[in-house]
PDB file of N, CA and C in Angstrom:
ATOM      1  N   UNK A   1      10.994   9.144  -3.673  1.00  0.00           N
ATOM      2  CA  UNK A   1       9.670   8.552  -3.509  1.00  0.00           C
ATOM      3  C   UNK A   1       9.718   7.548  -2.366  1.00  0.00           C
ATOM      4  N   UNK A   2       8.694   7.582  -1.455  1.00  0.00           N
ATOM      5  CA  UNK A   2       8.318   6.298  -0.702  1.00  0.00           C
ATOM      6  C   UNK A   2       8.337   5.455  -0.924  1.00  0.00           C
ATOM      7  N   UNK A   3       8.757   4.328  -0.262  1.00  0.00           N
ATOM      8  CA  UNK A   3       8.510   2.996  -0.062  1.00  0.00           C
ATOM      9  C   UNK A   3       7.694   2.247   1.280  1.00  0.00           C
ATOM     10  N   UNK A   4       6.613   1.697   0.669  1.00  0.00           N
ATOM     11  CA  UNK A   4       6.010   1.161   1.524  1.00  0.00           C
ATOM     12  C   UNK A   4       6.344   0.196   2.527  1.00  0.00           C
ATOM     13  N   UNK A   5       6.902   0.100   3.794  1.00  0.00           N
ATOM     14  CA  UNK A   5       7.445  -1.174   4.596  1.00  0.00           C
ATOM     15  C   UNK A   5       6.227  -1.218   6.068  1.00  0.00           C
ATOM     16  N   UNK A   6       6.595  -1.986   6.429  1.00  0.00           N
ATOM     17  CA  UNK A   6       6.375  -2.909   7.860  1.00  0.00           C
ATOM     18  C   UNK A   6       7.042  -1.863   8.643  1.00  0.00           C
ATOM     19  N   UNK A   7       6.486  -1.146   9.559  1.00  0.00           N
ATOM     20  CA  UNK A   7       7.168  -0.101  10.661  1.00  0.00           C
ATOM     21  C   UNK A   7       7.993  -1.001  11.422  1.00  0.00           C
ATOM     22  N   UNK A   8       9.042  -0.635  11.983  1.00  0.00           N
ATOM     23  CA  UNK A   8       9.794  -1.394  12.619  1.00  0.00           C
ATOM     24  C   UNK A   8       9.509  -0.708  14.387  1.00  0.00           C
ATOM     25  N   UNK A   9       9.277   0.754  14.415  1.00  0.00           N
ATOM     26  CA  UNK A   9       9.250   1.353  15.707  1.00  0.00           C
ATOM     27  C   UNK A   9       7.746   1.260  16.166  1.00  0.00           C
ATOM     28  N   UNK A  10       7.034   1.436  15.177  1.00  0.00           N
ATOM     29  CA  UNK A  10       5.391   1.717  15.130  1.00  0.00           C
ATOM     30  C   UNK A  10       4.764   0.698  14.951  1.00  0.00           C
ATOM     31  N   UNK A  11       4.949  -0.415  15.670  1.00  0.00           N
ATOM     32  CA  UNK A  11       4.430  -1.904  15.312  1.00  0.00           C
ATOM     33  C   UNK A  11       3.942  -2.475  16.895  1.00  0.00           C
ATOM     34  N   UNK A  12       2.756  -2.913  16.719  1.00  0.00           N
ATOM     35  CA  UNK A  12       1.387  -3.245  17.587  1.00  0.00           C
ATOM     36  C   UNK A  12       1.987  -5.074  17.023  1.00  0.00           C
ATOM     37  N   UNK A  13       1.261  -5.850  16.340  1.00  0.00           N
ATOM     38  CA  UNK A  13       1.318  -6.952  15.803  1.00  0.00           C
ATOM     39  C   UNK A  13       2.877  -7.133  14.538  1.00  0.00           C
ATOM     40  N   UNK A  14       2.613  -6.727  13.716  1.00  0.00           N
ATOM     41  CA  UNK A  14       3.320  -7.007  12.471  1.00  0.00           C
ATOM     42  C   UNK A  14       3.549  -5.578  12.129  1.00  0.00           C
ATOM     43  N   UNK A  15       3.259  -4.461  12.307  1.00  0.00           N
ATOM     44  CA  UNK A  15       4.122  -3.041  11.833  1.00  0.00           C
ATOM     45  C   UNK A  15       3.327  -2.721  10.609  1.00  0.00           C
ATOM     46  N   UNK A  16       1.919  -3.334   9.824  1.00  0.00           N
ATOM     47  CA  UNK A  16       1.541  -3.292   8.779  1.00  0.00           C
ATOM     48  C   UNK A  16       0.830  -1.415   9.215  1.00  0.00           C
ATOM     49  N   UNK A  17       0.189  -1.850  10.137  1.00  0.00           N
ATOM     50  CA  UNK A  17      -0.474   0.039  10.192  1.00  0.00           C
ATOM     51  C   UNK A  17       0.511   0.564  10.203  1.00  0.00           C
ATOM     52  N   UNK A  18       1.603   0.742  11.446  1.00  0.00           N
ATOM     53  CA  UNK A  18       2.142   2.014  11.586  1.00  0.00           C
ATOM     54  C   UNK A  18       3.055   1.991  10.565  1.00  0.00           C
ATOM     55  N   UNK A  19       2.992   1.152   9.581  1.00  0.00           N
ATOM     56  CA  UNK A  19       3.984   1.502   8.314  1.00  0.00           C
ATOM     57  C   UNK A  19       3.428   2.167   6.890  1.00  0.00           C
ATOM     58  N   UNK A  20       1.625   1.875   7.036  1.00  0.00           N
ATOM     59  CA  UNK A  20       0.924   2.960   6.205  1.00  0.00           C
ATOM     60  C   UNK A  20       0.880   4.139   6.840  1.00  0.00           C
ATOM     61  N   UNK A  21       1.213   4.059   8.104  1.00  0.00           N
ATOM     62  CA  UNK A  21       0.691   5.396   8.487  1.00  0.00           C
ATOM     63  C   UNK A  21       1.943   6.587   8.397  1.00  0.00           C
ATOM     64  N   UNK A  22       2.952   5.861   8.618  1.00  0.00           N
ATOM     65  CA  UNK A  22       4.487   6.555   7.929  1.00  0.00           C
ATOM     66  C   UNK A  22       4.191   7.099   6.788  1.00  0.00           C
ATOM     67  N   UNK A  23       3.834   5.740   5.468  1.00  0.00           N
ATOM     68  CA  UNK A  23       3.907   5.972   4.478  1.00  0.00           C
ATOM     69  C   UNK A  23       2.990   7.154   3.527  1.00  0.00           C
ATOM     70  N   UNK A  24       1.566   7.367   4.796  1.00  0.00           N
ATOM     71  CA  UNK A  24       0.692   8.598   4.397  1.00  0.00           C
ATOM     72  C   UNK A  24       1.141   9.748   5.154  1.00  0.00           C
ATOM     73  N   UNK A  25       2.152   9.730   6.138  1.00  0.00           N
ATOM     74  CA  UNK A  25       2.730  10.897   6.837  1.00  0.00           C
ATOM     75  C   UNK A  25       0.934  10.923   8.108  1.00  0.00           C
ATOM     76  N   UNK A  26       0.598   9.897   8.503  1.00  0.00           N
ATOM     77  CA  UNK A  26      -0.540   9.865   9.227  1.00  0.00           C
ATOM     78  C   UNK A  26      -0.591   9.329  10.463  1.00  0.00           C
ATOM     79  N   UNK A  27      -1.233   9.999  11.791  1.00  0.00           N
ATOM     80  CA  UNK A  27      -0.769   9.011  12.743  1.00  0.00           C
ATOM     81  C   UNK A  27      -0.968   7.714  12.944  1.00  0.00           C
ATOM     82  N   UNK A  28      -0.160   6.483  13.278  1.00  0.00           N
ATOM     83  CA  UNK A  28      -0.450   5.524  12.740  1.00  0.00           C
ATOM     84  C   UNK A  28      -1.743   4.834  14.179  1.00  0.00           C
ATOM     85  N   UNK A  29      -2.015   5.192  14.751  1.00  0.00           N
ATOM     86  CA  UNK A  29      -3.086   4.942  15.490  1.00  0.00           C
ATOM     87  C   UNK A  29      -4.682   5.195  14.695  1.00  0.00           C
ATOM     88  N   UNK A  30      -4.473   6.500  13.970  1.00  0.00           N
ATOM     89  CA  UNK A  30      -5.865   6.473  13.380  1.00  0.00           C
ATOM     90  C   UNK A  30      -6.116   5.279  12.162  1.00  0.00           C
ATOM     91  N   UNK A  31      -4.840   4.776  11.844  1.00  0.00           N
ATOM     92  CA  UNK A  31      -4.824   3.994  10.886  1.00  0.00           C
ATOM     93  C   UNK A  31      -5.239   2.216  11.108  1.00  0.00           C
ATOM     94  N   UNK A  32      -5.056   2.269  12.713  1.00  0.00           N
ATOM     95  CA  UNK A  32      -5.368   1.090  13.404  1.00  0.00           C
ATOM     96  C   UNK A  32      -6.487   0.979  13.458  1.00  0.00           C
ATOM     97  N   UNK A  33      -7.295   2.602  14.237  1.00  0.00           N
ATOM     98  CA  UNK A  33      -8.489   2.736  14.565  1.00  0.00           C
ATOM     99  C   UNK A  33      -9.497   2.271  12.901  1.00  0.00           C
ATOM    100  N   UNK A  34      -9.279   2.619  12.472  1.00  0.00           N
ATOM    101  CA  UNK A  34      -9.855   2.610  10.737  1.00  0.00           C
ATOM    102  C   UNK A  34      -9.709   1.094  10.758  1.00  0.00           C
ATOM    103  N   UNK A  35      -8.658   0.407  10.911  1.00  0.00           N
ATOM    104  CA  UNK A  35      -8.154  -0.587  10.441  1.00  0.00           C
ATOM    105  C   UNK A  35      -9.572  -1.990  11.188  1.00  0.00           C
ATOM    106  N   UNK A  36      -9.658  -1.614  12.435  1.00  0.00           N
ATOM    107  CA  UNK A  36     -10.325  -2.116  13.198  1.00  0.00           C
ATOM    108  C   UNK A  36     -11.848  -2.125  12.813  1.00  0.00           C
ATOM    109  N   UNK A  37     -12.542  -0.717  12.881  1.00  0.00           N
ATOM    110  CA  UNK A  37     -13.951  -0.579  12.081  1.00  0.00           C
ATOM    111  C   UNK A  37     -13.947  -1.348  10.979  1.00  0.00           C
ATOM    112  N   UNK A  38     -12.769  -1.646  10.102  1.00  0.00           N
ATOM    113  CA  UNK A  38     -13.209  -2.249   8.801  1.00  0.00           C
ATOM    114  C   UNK A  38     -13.006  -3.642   9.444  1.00  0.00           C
ATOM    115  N   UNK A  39     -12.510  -3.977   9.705  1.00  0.00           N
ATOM    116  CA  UNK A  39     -12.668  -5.971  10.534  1.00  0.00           C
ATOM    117  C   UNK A  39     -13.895  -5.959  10.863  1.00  0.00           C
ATOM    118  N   UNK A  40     -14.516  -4.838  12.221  1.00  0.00           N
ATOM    119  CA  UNK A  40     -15.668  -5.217  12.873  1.00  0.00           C
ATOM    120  C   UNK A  40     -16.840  -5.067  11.612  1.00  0.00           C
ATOM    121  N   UNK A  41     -16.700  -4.727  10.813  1.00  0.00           N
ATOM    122  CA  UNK A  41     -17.810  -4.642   9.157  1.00  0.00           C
ATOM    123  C   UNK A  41     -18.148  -5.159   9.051  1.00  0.00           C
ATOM    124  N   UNK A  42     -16.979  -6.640   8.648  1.00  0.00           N
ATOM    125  CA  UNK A  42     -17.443  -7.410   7.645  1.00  0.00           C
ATOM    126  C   UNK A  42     -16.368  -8.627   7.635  1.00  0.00           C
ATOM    127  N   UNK A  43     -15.171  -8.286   8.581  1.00  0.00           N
ATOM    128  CA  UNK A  43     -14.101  -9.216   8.958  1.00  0.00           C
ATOM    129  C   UNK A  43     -13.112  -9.325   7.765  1.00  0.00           C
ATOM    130  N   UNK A  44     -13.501  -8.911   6.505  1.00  0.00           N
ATOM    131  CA  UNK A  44     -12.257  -8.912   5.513  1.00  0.00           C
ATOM    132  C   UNK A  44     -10.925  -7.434   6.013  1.00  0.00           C
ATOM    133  N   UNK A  45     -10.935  -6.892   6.802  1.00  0.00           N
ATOM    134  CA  UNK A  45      -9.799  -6.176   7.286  1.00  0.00           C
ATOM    135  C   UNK A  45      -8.979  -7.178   7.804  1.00  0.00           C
ATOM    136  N   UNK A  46      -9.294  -8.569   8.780  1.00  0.00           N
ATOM    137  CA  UNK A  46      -8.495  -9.111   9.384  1.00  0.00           C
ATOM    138  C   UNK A  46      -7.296  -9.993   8.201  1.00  0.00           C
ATOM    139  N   UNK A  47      -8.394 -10.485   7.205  1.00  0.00           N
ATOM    140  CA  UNK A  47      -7.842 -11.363   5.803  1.00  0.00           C
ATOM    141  C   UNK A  47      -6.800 -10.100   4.982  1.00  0.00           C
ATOM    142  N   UNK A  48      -6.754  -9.023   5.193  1.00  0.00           N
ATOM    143  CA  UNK A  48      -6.504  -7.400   4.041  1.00  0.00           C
ATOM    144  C   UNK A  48      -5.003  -7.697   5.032  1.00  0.00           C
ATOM    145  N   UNK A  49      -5.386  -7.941   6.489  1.00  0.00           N
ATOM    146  CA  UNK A  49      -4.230  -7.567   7.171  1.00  0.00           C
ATOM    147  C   UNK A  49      -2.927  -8.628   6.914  1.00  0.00           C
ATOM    148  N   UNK A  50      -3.571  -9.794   7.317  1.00  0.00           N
ATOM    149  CA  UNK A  50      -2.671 -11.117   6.889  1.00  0.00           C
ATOM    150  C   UNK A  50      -2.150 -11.160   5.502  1.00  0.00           C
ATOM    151  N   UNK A  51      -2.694 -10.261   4.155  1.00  0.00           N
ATOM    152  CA  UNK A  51      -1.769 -10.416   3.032  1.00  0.00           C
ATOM    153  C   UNK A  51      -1.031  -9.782   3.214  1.00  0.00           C
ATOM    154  N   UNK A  52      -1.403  -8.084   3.770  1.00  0.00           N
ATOM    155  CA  UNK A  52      -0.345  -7.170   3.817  1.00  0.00           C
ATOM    156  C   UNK A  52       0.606  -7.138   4.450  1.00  0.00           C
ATOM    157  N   UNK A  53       0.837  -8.102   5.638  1.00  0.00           N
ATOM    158  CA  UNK A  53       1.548  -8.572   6.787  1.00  0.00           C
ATOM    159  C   UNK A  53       2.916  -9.842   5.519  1.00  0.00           C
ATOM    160  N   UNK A  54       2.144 -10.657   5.009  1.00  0.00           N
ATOM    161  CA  UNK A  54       2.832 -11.659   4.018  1.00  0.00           C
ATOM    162  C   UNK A  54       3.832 -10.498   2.761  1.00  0.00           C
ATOM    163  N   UNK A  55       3.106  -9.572   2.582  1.00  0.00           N
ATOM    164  CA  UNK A  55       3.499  -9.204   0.800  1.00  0.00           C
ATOM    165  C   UNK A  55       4.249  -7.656   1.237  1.00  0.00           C
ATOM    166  N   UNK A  56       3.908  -7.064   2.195  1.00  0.00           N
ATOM    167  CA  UNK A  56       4.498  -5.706   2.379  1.00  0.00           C
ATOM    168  C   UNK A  56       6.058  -5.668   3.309  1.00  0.00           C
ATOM    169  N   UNK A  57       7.079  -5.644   2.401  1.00  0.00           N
ATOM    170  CA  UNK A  57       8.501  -6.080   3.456  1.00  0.00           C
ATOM    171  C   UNK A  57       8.683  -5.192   4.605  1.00  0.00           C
ATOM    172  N   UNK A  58       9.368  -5.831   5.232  1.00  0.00           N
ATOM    173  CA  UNK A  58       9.758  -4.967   6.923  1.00  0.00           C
ATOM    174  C   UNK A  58      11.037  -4.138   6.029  1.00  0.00           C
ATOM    175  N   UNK A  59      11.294  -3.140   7.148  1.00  0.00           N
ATOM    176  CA  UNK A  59      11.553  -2.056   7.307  1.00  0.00           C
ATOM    177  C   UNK A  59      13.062  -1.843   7.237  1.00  0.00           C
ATOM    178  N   UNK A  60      13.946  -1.975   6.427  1.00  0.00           N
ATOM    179  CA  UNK A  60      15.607  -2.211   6.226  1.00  0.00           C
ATOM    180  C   UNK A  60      15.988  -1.616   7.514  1.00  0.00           C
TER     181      UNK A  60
END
């Protein structure tokens, strides 16, 4: 089974997308792109990002 981490190769800021996007087998750009529409919404993507950045470990 998967484990969810912090991309270590696929990392823009903190590795939080390209490490869901590993973790869905997805490219991790569409996951940015997504990631982004949901900030420009309503701005809770940017707050979603900073926990997941705090609580989701980097990448052994």
């Amino acid at each position: 089974m998967n484990k969810l981490y912090r991309s270590r190769k696929n990392r823009m800021i903190a590795g939080v997308c390209g490490g869901i996007g590993e973790y869905f087998d997805i490219d991790p750009t569409l996951v940015r792109l997504l990631w982004v529409l949901f900030s420009l919404s309503g701005g809770a993507g940017i707050v979603a990002y900073i926990i997941a950045w705090i609580i989701v470990p980097e990448e052994p």
